[in-house]
C-alpha atoms as a PDB file:
ATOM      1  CA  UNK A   1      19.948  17.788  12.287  1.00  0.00           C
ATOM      2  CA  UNK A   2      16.739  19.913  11.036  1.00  0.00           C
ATOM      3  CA  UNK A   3      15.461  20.489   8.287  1.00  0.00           C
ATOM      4  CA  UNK A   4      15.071  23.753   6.273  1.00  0.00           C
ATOM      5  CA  UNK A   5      11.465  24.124   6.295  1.00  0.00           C
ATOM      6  CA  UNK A   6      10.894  23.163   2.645  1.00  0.00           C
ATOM      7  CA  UNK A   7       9.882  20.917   0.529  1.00  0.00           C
ATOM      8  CA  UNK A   8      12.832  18.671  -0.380  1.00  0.00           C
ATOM      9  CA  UNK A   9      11.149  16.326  -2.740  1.00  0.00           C
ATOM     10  CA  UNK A  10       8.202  14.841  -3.748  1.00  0.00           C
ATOM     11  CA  UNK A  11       6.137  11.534  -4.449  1.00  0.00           C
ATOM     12  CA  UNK A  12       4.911  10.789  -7.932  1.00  0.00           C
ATOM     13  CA  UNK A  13       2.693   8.360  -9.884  1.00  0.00           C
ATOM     14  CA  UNK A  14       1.773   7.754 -13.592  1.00  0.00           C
ATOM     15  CA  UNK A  15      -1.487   7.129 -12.379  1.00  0.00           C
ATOM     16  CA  UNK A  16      -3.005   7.105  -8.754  1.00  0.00           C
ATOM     17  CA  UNK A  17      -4.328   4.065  -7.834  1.00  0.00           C
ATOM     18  CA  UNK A  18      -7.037   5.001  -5.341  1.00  0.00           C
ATOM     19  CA  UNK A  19     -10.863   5.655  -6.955  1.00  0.00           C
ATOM     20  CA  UNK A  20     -11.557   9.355  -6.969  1.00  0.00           C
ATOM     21  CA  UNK A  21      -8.208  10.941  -5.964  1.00  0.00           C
ATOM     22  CA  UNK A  22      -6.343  10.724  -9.189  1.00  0.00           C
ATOM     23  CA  UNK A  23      -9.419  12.756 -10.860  1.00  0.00           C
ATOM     24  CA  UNK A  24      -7.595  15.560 -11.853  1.00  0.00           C
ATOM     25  CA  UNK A  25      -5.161  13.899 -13.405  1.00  0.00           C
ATOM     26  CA  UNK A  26      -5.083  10.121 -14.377  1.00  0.00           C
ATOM     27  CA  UNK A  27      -6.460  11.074 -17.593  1.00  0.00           C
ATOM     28  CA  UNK A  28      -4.013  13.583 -18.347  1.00  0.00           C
ATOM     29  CA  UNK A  29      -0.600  11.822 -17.484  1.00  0.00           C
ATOM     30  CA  UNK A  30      -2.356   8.675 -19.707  1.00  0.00           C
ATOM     31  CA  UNK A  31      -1.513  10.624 -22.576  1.00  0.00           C
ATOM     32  CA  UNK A  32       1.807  12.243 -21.297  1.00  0.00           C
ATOM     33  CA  UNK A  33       4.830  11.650 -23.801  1.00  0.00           C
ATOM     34  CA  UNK A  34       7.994  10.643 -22.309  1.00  0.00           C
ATOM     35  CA  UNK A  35       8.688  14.627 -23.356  1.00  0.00           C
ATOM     36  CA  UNK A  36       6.198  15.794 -20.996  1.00  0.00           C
ATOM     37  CA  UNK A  37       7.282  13.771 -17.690  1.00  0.00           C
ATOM     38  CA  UNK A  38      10.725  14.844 -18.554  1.00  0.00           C
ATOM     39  CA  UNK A  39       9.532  18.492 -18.248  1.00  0.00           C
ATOM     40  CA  UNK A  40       7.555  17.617 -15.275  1.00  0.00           C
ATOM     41  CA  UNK A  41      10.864  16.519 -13.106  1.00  0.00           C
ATOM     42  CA  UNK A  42      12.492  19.790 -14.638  1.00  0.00           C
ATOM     43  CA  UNK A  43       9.259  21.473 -12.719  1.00  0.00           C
ATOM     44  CA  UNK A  44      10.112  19.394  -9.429  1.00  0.00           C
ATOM     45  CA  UNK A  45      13.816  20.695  -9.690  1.00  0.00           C
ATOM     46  CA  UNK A  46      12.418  24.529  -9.876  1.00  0.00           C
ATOM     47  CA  UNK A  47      10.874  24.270  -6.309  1.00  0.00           C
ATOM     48  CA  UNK A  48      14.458  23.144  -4.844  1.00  0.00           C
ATOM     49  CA  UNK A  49      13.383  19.613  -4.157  1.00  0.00           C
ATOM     50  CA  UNK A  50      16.438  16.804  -4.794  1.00  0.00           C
ATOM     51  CA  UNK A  51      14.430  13.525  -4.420  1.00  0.00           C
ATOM     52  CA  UNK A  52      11.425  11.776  -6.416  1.00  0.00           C
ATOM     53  CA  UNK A  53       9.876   8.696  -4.994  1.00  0.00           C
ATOM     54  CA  UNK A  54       8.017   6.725  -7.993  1.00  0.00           C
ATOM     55  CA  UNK A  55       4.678   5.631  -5.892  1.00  0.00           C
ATOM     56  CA  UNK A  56       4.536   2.412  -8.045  1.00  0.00           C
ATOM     57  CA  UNK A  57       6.011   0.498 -10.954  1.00  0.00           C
ATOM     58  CA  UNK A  58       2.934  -1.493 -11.964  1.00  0.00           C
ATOM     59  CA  UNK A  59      -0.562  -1.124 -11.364  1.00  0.00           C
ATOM     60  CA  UNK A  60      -3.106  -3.736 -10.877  1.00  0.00           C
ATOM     61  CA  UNK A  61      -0.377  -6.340 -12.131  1.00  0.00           C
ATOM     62  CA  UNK A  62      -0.200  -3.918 -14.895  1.00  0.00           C
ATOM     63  CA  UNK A  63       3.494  -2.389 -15.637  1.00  0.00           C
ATOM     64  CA  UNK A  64       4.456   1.045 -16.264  1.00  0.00           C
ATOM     65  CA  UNK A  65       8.071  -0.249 -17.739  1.00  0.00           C
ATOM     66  CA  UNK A  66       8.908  -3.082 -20.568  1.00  0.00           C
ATOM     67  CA  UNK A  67       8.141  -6.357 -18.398  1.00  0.00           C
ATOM     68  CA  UNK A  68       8.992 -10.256 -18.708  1.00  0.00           C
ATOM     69  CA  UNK A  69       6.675 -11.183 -16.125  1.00  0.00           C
ATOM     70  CA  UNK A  70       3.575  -8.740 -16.593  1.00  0.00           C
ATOM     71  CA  UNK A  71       1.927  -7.625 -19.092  1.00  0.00           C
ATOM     72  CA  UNK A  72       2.011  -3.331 -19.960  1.00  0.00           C
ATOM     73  CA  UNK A  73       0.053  -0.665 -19.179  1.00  0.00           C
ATOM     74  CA  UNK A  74      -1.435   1.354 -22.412  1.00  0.00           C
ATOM     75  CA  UNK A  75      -0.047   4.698 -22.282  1.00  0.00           C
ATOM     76  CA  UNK A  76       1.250   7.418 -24.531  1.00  0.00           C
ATOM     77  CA  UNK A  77       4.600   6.963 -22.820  1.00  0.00           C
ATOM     78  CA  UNK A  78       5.889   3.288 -23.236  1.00  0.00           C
ATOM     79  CA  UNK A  79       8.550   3.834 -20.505  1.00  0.00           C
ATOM     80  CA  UNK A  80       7.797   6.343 -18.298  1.00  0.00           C
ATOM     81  CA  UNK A  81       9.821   5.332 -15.498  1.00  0.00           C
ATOM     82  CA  UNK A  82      13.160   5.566 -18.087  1.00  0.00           C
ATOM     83  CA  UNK A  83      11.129   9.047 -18.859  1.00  0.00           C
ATOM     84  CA  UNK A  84      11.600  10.236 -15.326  1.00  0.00           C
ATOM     85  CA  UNK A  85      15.364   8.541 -14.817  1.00  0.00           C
ATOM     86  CA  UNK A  86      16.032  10.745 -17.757  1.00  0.00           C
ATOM     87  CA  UNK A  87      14.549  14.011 -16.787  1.00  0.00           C
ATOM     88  CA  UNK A  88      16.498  13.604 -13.274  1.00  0.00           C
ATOM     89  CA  UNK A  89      19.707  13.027 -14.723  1.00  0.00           C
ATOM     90  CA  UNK A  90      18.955  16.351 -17.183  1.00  0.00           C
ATOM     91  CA  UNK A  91      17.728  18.152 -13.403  1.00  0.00           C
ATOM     92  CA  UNK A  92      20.667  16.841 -11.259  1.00  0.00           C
ATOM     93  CA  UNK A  93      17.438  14.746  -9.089  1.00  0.00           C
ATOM     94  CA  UNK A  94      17.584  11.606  -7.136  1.00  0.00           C
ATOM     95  CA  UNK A  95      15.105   9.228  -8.033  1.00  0.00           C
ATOM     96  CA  UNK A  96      13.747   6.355  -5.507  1.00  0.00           C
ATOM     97  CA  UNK A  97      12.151   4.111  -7.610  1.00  0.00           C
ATOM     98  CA  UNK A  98       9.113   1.879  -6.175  1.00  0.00           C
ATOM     99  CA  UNK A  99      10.025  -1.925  -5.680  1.00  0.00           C
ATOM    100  CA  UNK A 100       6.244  -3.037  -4.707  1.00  0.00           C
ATOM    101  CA  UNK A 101       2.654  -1.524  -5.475  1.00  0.00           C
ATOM    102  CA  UNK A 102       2.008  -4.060  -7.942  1.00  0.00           C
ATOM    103  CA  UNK A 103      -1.033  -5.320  -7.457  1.00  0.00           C
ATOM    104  CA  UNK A 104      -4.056  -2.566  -6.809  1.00  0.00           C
ATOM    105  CA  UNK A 105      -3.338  -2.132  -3.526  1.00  0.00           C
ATOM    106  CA  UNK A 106      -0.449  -1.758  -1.313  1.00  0.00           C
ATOM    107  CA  UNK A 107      -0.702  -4.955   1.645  1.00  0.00           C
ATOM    108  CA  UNK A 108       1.728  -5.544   3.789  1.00  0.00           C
ATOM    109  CA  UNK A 109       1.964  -8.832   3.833  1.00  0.00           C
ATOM    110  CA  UNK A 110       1.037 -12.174   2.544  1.00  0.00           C
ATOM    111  CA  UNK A 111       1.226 -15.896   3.531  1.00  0.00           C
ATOM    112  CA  UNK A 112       1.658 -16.820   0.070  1.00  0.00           C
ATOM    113  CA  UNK A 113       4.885 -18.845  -0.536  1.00  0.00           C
ATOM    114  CA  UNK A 114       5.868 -16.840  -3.563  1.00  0.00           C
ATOM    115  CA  UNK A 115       5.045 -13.422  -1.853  1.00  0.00           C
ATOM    116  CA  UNK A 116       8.365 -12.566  -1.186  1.00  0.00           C
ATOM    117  CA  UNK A 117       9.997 -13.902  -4.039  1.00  0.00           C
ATOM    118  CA  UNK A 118       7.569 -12.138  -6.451  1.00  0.00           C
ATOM    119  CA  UNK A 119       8.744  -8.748  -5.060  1.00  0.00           C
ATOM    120  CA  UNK A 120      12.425 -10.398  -5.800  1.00  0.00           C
ATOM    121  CA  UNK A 121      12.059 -11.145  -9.638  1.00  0.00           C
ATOM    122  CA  UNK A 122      10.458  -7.732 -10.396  1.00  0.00           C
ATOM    123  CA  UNK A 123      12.887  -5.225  -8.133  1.00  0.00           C
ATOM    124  CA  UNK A 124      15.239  -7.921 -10.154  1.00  0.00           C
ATOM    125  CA  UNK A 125      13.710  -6.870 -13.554  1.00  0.00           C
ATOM    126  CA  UNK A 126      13.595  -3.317 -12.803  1.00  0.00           C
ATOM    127  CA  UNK A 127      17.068  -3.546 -11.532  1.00  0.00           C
ATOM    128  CA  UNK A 128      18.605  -5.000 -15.042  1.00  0.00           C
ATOM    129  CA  UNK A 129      16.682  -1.975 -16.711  1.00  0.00           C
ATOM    130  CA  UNK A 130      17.467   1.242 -14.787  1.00  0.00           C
ATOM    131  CA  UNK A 131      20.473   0.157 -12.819  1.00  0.00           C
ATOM    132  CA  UNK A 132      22.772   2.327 -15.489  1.00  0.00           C
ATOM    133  CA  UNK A 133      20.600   5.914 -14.543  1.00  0.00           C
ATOM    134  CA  UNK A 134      23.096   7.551 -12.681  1.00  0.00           C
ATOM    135  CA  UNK A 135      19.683   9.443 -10.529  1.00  0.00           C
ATOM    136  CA  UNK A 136      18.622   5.514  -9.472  1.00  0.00           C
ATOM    137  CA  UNK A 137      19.549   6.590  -5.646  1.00  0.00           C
ATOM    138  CA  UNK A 138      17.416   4.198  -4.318  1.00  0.00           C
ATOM    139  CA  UNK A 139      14.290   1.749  -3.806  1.00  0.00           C
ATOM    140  CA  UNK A 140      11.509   3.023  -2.063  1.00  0.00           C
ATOM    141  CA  UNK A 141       9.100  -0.211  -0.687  1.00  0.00           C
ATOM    142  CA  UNK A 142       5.565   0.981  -0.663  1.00  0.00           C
ATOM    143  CA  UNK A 143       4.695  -1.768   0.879  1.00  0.00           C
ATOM    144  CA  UNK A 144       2.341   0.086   3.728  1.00  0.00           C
ATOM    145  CA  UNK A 145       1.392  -1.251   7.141  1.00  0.00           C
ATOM    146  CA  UNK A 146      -0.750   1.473   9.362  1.00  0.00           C
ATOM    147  CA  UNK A 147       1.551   1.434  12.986  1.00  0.00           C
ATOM    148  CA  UNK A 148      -0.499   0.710  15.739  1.00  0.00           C
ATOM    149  CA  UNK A 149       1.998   1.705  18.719  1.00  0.00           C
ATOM    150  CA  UNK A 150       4.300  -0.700  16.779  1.00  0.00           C
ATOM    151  CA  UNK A 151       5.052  -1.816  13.322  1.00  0.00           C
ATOM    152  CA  UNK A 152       2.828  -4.952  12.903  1.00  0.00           C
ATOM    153  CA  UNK A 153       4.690  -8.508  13.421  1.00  0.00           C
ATOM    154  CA  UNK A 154       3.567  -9.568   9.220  1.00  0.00           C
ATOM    155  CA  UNK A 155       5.373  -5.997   8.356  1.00  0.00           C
ATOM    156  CA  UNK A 156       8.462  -6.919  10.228  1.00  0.00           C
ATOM    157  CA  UNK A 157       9.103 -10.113   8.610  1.00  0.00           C
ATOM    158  CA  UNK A 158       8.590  -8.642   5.267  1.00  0.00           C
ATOM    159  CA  UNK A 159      10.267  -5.587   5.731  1.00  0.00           C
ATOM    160  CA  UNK A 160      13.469  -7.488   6.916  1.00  0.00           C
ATOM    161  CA  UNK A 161      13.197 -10.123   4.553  1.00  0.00           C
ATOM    162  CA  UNK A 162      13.102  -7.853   1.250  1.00  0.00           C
ATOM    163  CA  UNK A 163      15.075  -5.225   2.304  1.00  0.00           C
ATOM    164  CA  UNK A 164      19.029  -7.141   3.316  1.00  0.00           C
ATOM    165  CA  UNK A 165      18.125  -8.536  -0.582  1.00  0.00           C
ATOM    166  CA  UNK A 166      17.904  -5.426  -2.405  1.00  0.00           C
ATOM    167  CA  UNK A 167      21.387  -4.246  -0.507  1.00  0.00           C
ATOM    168  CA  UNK A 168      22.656  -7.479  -1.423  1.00  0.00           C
ATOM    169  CA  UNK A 169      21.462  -6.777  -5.416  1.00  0.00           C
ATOM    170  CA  UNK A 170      23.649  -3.590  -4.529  1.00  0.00           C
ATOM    171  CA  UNK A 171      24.458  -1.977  -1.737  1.00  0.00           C
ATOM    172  CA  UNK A 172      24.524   1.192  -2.835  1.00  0.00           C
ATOM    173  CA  UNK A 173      21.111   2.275  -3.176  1.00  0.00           C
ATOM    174  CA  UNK A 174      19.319   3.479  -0.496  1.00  0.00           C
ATOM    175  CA  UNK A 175      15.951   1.947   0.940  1.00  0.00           C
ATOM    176  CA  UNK A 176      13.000   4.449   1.804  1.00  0.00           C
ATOM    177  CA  UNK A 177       9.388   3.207   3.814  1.00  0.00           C
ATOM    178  CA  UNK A 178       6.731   5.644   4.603  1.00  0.00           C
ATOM    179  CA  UNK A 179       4.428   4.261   7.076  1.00  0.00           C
ATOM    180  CA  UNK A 180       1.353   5.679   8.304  1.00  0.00           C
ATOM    181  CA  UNK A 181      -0.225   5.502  11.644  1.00  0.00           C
ATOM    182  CA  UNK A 182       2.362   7.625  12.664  1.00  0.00           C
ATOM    183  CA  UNK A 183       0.423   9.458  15.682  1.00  0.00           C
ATOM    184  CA  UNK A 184      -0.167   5.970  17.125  1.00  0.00           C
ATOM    185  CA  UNK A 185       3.688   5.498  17.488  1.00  0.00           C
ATOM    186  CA  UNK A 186       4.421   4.106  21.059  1.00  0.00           C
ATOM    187  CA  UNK A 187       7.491   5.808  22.532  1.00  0.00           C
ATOM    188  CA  UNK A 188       8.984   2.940  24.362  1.00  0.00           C
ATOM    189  CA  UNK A 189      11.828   0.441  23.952  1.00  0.00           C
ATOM    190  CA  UNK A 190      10.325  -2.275  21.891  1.00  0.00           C
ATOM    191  CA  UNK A 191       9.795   0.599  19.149  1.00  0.00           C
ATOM    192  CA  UNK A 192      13.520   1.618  19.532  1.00  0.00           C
ATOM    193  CA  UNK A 193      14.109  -2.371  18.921  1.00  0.00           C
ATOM    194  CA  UNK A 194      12.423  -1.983  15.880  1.00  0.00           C
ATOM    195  CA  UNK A 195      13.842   0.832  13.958  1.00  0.00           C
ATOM    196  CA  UNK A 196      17.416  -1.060  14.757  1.00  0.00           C
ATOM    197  CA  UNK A 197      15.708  -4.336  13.345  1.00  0.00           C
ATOM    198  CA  UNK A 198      14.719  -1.931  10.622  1.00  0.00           C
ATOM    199  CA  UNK A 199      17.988  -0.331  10.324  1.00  0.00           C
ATOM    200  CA  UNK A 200      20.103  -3.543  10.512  1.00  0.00           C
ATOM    201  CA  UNK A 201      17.975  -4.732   8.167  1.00  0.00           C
ATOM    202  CA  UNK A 202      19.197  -2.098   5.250  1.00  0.00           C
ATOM    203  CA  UNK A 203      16.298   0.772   5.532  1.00  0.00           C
ATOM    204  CA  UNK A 204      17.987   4.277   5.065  1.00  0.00           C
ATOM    205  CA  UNK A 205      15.350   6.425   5.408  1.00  0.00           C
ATOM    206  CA  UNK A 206      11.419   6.355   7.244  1.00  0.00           C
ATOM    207  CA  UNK A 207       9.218   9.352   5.775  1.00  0.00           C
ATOM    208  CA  UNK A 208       6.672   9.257   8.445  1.00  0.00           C
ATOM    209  CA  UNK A 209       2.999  10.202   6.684  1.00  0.00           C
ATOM    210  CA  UNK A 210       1.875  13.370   8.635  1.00  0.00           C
ATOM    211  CA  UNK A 211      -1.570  12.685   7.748  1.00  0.00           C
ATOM    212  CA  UNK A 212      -3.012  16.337   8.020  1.00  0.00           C
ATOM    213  CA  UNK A 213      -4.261  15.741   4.607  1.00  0.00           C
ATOM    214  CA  UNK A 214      -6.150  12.329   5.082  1.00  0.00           C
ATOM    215  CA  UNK A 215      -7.777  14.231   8.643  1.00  0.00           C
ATOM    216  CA  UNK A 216      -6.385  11.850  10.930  1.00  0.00           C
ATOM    217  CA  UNK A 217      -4.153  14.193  12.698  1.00  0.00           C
ATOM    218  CA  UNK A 218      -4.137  18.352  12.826  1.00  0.00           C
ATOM    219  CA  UNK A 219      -1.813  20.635  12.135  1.00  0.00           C
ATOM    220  CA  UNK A 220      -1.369  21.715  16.001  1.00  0.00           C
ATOM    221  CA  UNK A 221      -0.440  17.820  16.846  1.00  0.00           C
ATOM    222  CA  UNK A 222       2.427  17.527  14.639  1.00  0.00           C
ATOM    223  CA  UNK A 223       5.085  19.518  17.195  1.00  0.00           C
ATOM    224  CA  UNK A 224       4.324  16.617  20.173  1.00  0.00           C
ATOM    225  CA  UNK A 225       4.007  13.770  17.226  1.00  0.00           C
ATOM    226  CA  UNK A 226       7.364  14.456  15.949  1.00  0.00           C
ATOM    227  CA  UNK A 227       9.002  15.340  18.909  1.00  0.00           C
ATOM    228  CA  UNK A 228       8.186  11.848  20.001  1.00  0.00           C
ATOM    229  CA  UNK A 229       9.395  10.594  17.070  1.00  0.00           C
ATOM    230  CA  UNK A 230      12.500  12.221  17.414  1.00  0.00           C
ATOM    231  CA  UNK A 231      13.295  10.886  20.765  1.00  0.00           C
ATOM    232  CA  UNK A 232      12.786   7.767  19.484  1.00  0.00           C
ATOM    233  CA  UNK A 233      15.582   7.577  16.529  1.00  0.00           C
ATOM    234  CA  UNK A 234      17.699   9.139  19.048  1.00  0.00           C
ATOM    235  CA  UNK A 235      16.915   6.718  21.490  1.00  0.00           C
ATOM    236  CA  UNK A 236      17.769   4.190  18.999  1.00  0.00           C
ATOM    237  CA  UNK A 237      20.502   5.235  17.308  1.00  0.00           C
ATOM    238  CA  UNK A 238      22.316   4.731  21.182  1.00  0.00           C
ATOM    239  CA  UNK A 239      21.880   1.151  20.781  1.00  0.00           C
ATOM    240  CA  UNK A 240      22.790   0.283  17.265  1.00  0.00           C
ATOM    241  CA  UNK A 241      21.589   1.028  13.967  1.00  0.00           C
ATOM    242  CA  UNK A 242      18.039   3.142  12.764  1.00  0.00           C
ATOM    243  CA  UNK A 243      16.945   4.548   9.807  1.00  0.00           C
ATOM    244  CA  UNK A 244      17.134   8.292   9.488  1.00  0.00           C
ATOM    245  CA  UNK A 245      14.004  10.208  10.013  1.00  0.00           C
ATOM    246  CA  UNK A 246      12.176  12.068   7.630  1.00  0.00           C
ATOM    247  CA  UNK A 247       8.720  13.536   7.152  1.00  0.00           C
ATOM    248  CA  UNK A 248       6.179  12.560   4.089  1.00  0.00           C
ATOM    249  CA  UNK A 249       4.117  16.396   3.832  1.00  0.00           C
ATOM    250  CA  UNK A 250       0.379  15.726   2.699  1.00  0.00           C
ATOM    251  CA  UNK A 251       0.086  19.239   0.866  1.00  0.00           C
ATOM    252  CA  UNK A 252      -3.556  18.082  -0.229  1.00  0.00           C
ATOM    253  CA  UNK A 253      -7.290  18.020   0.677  1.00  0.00           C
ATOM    254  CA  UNK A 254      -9.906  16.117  -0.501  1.00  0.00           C
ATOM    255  CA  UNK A 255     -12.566  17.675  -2.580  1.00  0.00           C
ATOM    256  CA  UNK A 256     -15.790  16.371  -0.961  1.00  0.00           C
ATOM    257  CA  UNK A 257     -15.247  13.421   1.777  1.00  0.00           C
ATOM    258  CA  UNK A 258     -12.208  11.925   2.786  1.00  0.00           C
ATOM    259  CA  UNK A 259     -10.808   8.879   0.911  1.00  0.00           C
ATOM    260  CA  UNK A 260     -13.870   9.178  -1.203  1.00  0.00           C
ATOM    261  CA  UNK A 261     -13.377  12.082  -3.658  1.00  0.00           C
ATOM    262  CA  UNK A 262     -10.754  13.928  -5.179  1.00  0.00           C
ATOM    263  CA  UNK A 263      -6.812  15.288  -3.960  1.00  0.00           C
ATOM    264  CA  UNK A 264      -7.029  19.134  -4.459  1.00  0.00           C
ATOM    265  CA  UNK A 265      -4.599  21.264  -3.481  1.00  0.00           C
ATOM    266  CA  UNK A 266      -4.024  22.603   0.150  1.00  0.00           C
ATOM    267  CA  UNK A 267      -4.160  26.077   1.309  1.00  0.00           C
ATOM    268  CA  UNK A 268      -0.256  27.356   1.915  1.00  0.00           C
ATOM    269  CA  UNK A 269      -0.667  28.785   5.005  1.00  0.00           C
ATOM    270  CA  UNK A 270      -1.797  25.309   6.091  1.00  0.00           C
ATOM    271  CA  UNK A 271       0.772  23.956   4.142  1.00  0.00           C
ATOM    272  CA  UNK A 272       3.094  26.455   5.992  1.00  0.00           C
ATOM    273  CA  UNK A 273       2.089  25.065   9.634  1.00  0.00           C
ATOM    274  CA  UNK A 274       2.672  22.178   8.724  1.00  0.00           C
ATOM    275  CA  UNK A 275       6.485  22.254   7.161  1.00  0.00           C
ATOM    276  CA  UNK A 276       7.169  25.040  10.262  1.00  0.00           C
ATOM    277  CA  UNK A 277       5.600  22.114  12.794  1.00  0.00           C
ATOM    278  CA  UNK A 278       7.985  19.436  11.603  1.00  0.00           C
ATOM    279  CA  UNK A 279      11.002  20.488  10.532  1.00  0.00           C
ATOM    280  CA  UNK A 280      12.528  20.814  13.628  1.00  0.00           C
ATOM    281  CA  UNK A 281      12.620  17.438  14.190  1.00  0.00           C
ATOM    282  CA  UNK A 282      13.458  15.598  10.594  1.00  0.00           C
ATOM    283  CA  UNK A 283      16.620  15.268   8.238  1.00  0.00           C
ATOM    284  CA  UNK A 284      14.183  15.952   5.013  1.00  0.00           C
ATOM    285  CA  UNK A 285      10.874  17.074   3.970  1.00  0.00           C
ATOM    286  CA  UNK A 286       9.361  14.806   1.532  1.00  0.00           C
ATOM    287  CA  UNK A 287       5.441  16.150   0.266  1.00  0.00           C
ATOM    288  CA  UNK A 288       2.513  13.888  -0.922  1.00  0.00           C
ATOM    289  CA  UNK A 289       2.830  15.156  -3.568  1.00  0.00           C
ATOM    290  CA  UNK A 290       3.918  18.003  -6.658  1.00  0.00           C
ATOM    291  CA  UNK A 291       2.467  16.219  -9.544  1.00  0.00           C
ATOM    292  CA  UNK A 292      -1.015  16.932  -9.638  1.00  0.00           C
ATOM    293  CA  UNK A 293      -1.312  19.328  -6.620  1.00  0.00           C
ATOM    294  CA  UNK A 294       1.589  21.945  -8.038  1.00  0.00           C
ATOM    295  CA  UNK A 295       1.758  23.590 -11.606  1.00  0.00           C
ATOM    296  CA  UNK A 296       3.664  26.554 -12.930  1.00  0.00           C
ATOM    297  CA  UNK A 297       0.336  28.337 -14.775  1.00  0.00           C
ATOM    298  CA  UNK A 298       2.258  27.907 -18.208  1.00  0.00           C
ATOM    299  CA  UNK A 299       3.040  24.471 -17.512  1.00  0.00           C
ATOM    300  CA  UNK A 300       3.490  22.218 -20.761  1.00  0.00           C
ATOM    301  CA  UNK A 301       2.383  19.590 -19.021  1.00  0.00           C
ATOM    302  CA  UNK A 302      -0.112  20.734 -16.747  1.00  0.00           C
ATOM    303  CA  UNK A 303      -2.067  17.976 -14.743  1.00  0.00           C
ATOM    304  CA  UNK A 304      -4.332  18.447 -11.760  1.00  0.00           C
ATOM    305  CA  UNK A 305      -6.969  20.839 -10.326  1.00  0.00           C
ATOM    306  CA  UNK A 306      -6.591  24.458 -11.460  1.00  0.00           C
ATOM    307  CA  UNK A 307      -5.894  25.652  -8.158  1.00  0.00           C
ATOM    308  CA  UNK A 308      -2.352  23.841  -8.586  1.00  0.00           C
ATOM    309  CA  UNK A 309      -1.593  27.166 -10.558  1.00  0.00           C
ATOM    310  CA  UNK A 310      -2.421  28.802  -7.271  1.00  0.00           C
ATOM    311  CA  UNK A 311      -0.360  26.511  -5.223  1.00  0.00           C
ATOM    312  CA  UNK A 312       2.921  26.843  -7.324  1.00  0.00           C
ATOM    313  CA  UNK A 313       2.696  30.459  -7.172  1.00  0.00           C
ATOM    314  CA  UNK A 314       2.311  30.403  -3.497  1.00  0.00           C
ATOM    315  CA  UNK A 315       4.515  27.995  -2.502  1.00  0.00           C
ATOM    316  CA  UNK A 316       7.156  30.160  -4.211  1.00  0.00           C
ATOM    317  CA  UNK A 317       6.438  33.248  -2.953  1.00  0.00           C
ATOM    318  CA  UNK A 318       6.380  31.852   0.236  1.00  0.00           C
ATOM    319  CA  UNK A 319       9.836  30.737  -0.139  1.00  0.00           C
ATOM    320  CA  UNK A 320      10.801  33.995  -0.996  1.00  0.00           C
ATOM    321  CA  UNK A 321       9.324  35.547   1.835  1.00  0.00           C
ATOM    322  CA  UNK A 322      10.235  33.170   4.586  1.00  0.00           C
END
């Protein structure tokens, strides 16, 4: 089934947690009140997305929600993750909320013996606290791994290891992964055998990174990349289970070099190419991401580059026009 070329929902952190790319905002959403992120998933609803995918629940073993096991981030907003619960319930949004990401950086994997069973007692923790939200769709496992022709072995293990206990914690929420490396995919049968693996496992939903925005792949690549991909979940699905497939839109750019300076917004026509290129071939259109790179002009809580003014206005237009 394709998707409507649009975006149908969006990633968002309190704070980034990569040097330089949060610029335009980290400082900002620091002193949001719980008000203000409320209004910003009100925003989110406006463009006709339905999901939000938290990007991370603690940063640098620092927690953006009232934890047992780490100690808080300071910011204006005690509880911003209840914040955005709330706002989704008001804006009728479903809300994948990040079960990894704790630490400063997102690794795949670890030979530590407690690894897995530190990912456990938090998605535990967060469980106990938001588990009443009625917009708690899911868990989203940020847990990245670049695929190089195949998901990595370490990956595997993990991902098929955390996942079957989060459906046992309750098997109603949904599990979403969003790899990169995704013009490396290998069409062949062992990757088939993987998404079942994957899909046996309990993962719902892959939002494959189009990576136009961090310049590893161009706008003019993304019909044959997922095309491929396509053939793939089909392939799969033959055999036994596989996760749906759905696309993870970089609407950004970087402000001076890549990975070393700033997100800024995208121009729409690229942004345009790209939504045309993939839809096709995806359930949903997930973006990297609203907050920050999108803002009505009057926003009350305005946070990114000015040209996010720009972007709102043309992303809307555009969706008139189409």
């Amino acid at each position: 089934m394709a998707a409507e070329p649009r975006l149908q929902g969006t990633w968002m952190d309190f704070q980034h947690q990569n040097p330089h790319d949060g610029d335009y905002w980290n400082e900002i959403t620091a002193h949001f009140s719980a008000a203000q992120w409320r209004g910003k998933i009100g925003e989110i609803a406006q463009l006709g997305c339905k999901y939000v995918v938290i990007m991370s629940s603690a940063l640098d073993n620092l927690a953006f929600y009232p934890s047992r096991r780490l100690s808080q981030r300071t910011l204006a907003c005690a509880n911003p993750i209840a914040a955005v619960l709330e706002g989704a319930v008001e804006s009728g949004l479903k809300v994948f909320v990040s079960c990894g990401f704790y630490g400063h950086t997102t690794e795949e994997t670890s030979e530590a013996d407690d690894y897995l069973e530190w990912h456990k007692q938090l998605a535990a923790e967060l469980y106990e606290q938001y588990a009443g939200y009625s917009s708690f769709y899911g868990w989203y496992v940020p847990n990245e791994a670049e695929i190089n022709g195949h998901f990595s072995v370490g990956m595997m293990r993990f991902l098929t290891s955390i996942t079957p206990w989060l459906k046992q914690l309750d098997a109603a929420r949904s599990i979403l992964i969003a790899p990169y490396g995704t013009r490396k995919v290998t069409e062949d049968d062992a990757y088939a055998v993987q998404l079942n693996e994957l899909g046996a496992a309990g993962i719902d939903y892959i939002a494959y990174q189009d990576e136009v925005g961090v310049q590893k792949s161009r706008v003019d690549e993304l019909d044959a990349i997922y095309a491929r991909l396509r053939r793939l979940h089909d392939r799969a699905q033959k055999t036994g289970a596989s996760p749906a497939l759905w696309a993870d839109t970089e609407i950004f750019d970087f402000e001076g070099k890549a990975y070393a300076s700033a997100l800024v917004p995208a121009d729409m026509a690229r942004i345009a190419s790209q939504l045309k290129a993939i839809a096709p071939y995806v359930d949903t259109m997930l973006c990297y991401q609203v907050h920050g790179l999108m803002n009505p002009p009057d926003s009350r809580q305005f946070c990114g580059h000015p040209d996010s003014a720009r972007l709102w206005q043309e992303y809307r237009q555009w969706c008139k026009d189409e």
